[in-house]
Protein backbone atom coordinates (compact mmCIF):
# COMPACT_ATOMS: atom_id res chain seq x y z
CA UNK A 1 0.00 0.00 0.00
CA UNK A 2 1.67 3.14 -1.05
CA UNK A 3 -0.16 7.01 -0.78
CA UNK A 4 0.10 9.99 -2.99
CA UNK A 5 -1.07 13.42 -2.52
CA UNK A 6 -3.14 15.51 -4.95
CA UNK A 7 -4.11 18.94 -3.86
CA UNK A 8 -3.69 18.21 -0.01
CA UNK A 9 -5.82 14.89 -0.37
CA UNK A 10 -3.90 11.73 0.48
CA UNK A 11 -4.95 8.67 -1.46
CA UNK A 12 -4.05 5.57 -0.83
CA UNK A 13 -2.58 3.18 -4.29
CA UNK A 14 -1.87 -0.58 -4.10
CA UNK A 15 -0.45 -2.67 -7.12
CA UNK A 16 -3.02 -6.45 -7.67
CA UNK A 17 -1.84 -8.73 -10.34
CA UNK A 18 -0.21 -6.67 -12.16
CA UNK A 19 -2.05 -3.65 -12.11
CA UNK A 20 -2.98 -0.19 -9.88
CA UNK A 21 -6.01 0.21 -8.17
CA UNK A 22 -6.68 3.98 -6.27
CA UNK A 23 -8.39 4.65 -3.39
CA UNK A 24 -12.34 6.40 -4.17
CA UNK A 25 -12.71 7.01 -0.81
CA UNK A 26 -9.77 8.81 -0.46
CA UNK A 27 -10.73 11.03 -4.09
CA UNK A 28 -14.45 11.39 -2.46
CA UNK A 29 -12.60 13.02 0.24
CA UNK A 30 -12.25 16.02 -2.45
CA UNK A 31 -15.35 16.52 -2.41
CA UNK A 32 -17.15 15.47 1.40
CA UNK A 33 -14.48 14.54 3.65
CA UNK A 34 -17.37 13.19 6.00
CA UNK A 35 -19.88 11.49 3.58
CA UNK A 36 -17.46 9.66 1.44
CA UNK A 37 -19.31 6.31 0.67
CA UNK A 38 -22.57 8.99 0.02
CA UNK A 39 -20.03 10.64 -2.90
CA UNK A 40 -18.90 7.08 -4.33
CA UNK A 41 -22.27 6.01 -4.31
CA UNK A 42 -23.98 8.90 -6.38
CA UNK A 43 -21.63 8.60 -9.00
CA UNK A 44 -22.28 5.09 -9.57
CA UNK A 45 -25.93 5.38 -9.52
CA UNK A 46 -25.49 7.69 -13.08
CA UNK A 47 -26.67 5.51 -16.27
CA UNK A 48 -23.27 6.82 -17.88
CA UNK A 49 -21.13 5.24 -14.66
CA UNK A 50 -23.17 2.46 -14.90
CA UNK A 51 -22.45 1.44 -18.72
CA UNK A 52 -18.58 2.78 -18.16
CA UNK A 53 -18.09 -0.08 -15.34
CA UNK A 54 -19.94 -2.69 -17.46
CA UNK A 55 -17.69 -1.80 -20.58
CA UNK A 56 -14.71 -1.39 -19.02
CA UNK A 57 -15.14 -5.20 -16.96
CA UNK A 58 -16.30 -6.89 -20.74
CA UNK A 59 -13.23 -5.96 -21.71
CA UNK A 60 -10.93 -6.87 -19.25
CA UNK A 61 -12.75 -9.73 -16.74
CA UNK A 62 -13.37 -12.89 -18.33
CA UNK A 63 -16.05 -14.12 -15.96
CA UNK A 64 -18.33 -10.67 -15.82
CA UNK A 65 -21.97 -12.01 -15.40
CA UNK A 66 -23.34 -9.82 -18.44
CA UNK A 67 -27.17 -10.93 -17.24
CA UNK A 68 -26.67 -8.97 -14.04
CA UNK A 69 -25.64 -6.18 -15.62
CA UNK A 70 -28.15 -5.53 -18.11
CA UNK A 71 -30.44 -5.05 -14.89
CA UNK A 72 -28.50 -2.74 -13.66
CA UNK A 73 -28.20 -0.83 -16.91
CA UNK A 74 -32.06 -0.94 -17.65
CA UNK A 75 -32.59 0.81 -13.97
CA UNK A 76 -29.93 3.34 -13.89
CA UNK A 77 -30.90 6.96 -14.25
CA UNK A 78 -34.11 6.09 -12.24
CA UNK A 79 -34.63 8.05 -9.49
CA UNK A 80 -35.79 4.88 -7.43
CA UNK A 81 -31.71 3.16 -8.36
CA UNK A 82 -29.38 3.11 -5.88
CA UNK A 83 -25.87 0.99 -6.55
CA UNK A 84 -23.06 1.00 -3.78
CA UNK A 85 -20.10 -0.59 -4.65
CA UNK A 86 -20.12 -4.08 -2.60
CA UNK A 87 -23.51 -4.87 -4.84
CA UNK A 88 -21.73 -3.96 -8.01
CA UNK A 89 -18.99 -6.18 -6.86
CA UNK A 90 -21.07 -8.85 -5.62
CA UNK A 91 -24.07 -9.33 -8.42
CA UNK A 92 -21.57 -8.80 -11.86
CA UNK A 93 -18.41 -10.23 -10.23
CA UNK A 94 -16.57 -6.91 -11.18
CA UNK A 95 -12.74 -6.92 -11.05
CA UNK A 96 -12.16 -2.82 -11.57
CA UNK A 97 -13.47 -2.23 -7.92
CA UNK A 98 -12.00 -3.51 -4.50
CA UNK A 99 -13.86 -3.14 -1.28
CA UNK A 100 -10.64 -3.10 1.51
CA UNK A 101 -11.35 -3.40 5.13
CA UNK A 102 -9.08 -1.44 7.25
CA UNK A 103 -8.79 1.71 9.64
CA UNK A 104 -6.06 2.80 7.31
CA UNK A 105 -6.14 2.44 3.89
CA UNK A 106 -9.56 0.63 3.87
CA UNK A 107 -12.29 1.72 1.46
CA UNK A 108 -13.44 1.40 -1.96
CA UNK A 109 -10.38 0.79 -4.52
CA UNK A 110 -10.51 1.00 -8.46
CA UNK A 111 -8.40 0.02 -11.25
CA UNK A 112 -6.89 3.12 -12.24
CA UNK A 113 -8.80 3.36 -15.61
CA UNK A 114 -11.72 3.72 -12.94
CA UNK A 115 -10.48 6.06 -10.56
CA UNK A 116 -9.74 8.07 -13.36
CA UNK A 117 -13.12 8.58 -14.56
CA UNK A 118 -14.36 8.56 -10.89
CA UNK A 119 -11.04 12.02 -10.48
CA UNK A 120 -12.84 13.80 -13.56
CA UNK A 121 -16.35 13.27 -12.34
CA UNK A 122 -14.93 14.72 -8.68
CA UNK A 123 -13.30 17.23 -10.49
CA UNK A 124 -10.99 17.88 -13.85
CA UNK A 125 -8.63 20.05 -12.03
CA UNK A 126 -8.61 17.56 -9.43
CA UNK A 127 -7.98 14.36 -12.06
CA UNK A 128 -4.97 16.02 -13.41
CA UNK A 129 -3.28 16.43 -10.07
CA UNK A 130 -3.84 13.02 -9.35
CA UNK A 131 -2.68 11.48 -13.01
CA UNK A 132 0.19 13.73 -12.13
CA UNK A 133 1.33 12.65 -8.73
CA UNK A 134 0.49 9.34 -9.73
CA UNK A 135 2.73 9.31 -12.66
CA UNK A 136 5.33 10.29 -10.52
CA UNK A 137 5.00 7.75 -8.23
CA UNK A 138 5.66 5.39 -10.75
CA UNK A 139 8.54 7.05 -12.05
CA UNK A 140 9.66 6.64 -8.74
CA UNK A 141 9.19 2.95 -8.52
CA UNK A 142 10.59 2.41 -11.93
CA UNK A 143 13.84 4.26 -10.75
CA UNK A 144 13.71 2.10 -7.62
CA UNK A 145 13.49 -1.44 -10.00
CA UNK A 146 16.67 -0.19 -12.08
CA UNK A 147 18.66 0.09 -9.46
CA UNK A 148 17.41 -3.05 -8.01
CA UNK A 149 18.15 -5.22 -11.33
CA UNK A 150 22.08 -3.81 -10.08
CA UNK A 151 22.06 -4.61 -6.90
CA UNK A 152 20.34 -8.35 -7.22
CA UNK A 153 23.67 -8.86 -9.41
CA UNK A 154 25.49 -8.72 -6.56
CA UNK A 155 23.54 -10.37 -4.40
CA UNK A 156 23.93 -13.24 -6.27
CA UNK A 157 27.75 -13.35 -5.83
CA UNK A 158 27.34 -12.94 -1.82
CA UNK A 159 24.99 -15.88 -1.25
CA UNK A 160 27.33 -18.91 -1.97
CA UNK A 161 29.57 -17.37 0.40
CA UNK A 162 27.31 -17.10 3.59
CA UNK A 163 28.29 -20.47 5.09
CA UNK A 164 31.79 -20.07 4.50
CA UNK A 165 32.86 -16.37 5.97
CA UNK A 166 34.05 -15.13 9.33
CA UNK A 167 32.85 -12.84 11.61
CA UNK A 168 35.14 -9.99 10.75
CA UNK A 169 33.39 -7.25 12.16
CA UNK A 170 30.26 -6.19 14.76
CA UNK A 171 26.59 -6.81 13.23
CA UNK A 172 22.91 -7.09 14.90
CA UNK A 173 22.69 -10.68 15.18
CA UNK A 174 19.39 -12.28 15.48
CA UNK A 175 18.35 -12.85 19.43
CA UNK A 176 17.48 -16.58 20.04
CA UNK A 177 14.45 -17.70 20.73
CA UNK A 178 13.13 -19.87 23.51
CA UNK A 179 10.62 -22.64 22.50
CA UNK A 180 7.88 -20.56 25.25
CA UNK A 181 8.12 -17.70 22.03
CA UNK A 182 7.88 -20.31 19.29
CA UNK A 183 4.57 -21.82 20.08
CA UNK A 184 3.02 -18.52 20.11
CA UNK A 185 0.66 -18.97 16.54
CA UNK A 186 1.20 -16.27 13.53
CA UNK A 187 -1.35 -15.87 11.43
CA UNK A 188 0.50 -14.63 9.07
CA UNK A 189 3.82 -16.45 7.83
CA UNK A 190 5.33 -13.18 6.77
CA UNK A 191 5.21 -12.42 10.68
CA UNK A 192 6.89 -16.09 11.05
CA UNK A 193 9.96 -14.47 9.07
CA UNK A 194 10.00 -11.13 10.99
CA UNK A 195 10.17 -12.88 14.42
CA UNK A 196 12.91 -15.71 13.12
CA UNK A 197 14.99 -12.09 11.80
CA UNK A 198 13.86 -9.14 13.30
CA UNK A 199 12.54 -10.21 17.15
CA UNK A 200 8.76 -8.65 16.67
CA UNK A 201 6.09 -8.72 14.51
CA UNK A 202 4.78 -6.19 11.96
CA UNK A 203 2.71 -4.91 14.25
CA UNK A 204 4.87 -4.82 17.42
CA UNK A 205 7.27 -2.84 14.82
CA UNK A 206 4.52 -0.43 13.93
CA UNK A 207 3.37 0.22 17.42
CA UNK A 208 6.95 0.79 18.33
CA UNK A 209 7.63 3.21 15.71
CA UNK A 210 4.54 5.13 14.56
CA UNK A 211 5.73 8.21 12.93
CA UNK A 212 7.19 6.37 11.01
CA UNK A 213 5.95 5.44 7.02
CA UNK A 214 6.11 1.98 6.11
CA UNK A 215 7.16 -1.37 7.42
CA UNK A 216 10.49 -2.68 9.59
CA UNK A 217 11.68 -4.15 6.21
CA UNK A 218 11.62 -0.20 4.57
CA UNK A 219 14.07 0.24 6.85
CA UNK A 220 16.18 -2.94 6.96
CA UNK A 221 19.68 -3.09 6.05
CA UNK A 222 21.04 -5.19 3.15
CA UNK A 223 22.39 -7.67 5.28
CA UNK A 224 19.15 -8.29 6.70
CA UNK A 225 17.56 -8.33 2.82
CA UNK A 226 20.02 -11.01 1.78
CA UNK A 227 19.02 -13.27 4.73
CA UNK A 228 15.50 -12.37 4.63
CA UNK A 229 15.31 -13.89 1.06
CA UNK A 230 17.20 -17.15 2.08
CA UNK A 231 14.68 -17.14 5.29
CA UNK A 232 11.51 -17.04 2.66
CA UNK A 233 13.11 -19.91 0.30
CA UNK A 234 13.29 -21.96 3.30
CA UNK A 235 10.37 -21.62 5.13
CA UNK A 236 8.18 -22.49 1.83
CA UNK A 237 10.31 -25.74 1.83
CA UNK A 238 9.92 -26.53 5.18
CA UNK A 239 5.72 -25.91 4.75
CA UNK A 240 6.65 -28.17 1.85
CA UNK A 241 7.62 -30.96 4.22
CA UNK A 242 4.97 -30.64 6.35
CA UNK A 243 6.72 -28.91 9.87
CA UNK A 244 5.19 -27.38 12.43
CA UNK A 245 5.31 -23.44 12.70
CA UNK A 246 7.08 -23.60 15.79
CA UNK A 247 9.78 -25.95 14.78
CA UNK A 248 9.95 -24.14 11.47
CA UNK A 249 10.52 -20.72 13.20
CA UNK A 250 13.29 -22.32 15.96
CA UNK A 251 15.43 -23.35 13.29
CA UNK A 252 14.86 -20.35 11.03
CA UNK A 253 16.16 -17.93 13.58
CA UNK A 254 19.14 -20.24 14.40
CA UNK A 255 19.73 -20.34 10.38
CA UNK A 256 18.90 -16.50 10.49
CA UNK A 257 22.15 -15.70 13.24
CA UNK A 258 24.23 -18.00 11.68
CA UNK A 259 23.73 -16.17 8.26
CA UNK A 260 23.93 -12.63 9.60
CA UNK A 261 27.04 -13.46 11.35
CA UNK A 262 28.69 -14.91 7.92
CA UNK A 263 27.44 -11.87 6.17
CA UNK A 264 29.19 -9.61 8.07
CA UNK A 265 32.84 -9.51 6.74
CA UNK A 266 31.39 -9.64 2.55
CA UNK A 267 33.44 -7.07 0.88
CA UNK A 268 31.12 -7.04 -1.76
CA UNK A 269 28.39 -6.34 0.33
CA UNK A 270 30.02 -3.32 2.15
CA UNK A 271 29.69 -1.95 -1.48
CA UNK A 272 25.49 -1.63 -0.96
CA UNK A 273 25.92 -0.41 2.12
């Protein structure tokens, strides 16, 4: 989930298969900051919205139920229609809209090509600041994914090494973990990673550091990338055989200070530093 702002108006952006979806609660906010689902909702209840969404999900979602929208299309532009966007979603089996749940960043999301049309509807001085900042968001990213292609080239020529080098200098080692911590249940095997490298959770790390924008792994070093990576390739293997969460997150933090202490003298990866 990354945000943008257009015109003092944060909205939220997250990337699905592929492709960008915006935040219409957060563009709504352009227009009622209160009544947001109100804003969404009026615009979709328009004849023209109504035959936009239904065109735009023929051409791009295989399994659109066409039936269910010809209903909808007959009673738009009625002044009895009302359409919010979990029915849309629901009844046609739409792919353009989202419905997130979520104190932050929860709301209705669109494929861009939506939000779009949903920005000029809002407002077209309002659409261009958001094409804008959105286009430079993913300049941004692009930027981000060049340099990245670089750096994974190296990475490649530190991993055969990890086993084999010394402790030549001071690093944050992993803390081990007593067997009390490993039963605890994750329900999320990302967390499973985070405890077996970092010590916490996401949301331990979040709580801990809320002025702060994004996640503990924004702000991990490379050392801890490199071993992160080996740490994901291993745990799928070991849900592969069939272990137990808390034997599989014992052994990854013992694999996860053994690997953080052999990263630590890598000339090469001083050089990312």
């Amino acid at each position: 989930m990354k945000k943008i702002i257009a015109k003092g108006i944060q909205v939220y952006t997250f990337e699905r298969n592929e492709n960008d979806y915006i935040s219409l609660t957060d563009i709504a906010r352009f227009k009622d900051k209160e009544r947001t689902e109100y804003v969404v909702q009026n615009w979709m209840r328009n004849r023209d919205t109504v035959e936009f969404l239904g065109i735009w999900e023929h051409l791009h979602n295989p399994n659109f139920k066409h039936i269910e929208f010809d209903v909808f299309k007959n009673e738009a532009g009625a002044n009895s229609f009302s359409l919010t966007p979990k029915r849309w979603i629901e009844s046609v089996n739409a792919v353009g809209l989202i419905s997130k749940a979520g104190r932050y960043g929860g709301g209705t999301f669109a494929h861009k090509d939506i939000a779009f049309e949903f920005a000029s509807w809002i407002s077209p001085e309002f659409k261009l600041y958001l094409i804008k900042e959105f286009q430079r968001l993913k300049l941004e990213e692009n930027k981000k994914l060049e340099l990245g292609w670089d750096t994974k080239r190296m990475l490649t020529k530190i991993n055969y090494r990890i086993h084999t080098d010394a402790i030549k200098e001071n690093i944050i080692v992993p803390q081990k973990l007593s067997r009390k911590n490993a039963n605890i249940t994750y329900a999320n095997e990302a967390d499973v990673l985070n405890v077996a490298l970092f010590g916490l959770t996401a949301k331990a790390w979040k709580d801990a550091n809320k002025r702060k924008e994004g996640n503990m792994r924004d702000y991990a070093d490379v050392t801890q990338l490199v071993c992160l990576a080996n740490l994901e390739s291993l745990n799928a293997e070991f849900i592969r055989q069939g272990l137990a969460q808390p034997d599989r997150l014992l052994t990854l933090n013992e694999i996860a200070i053994v690997q953080m202490r052999s990263l630590a003298g890598n000339k090469t990866l001083k050089k990312l530093l």
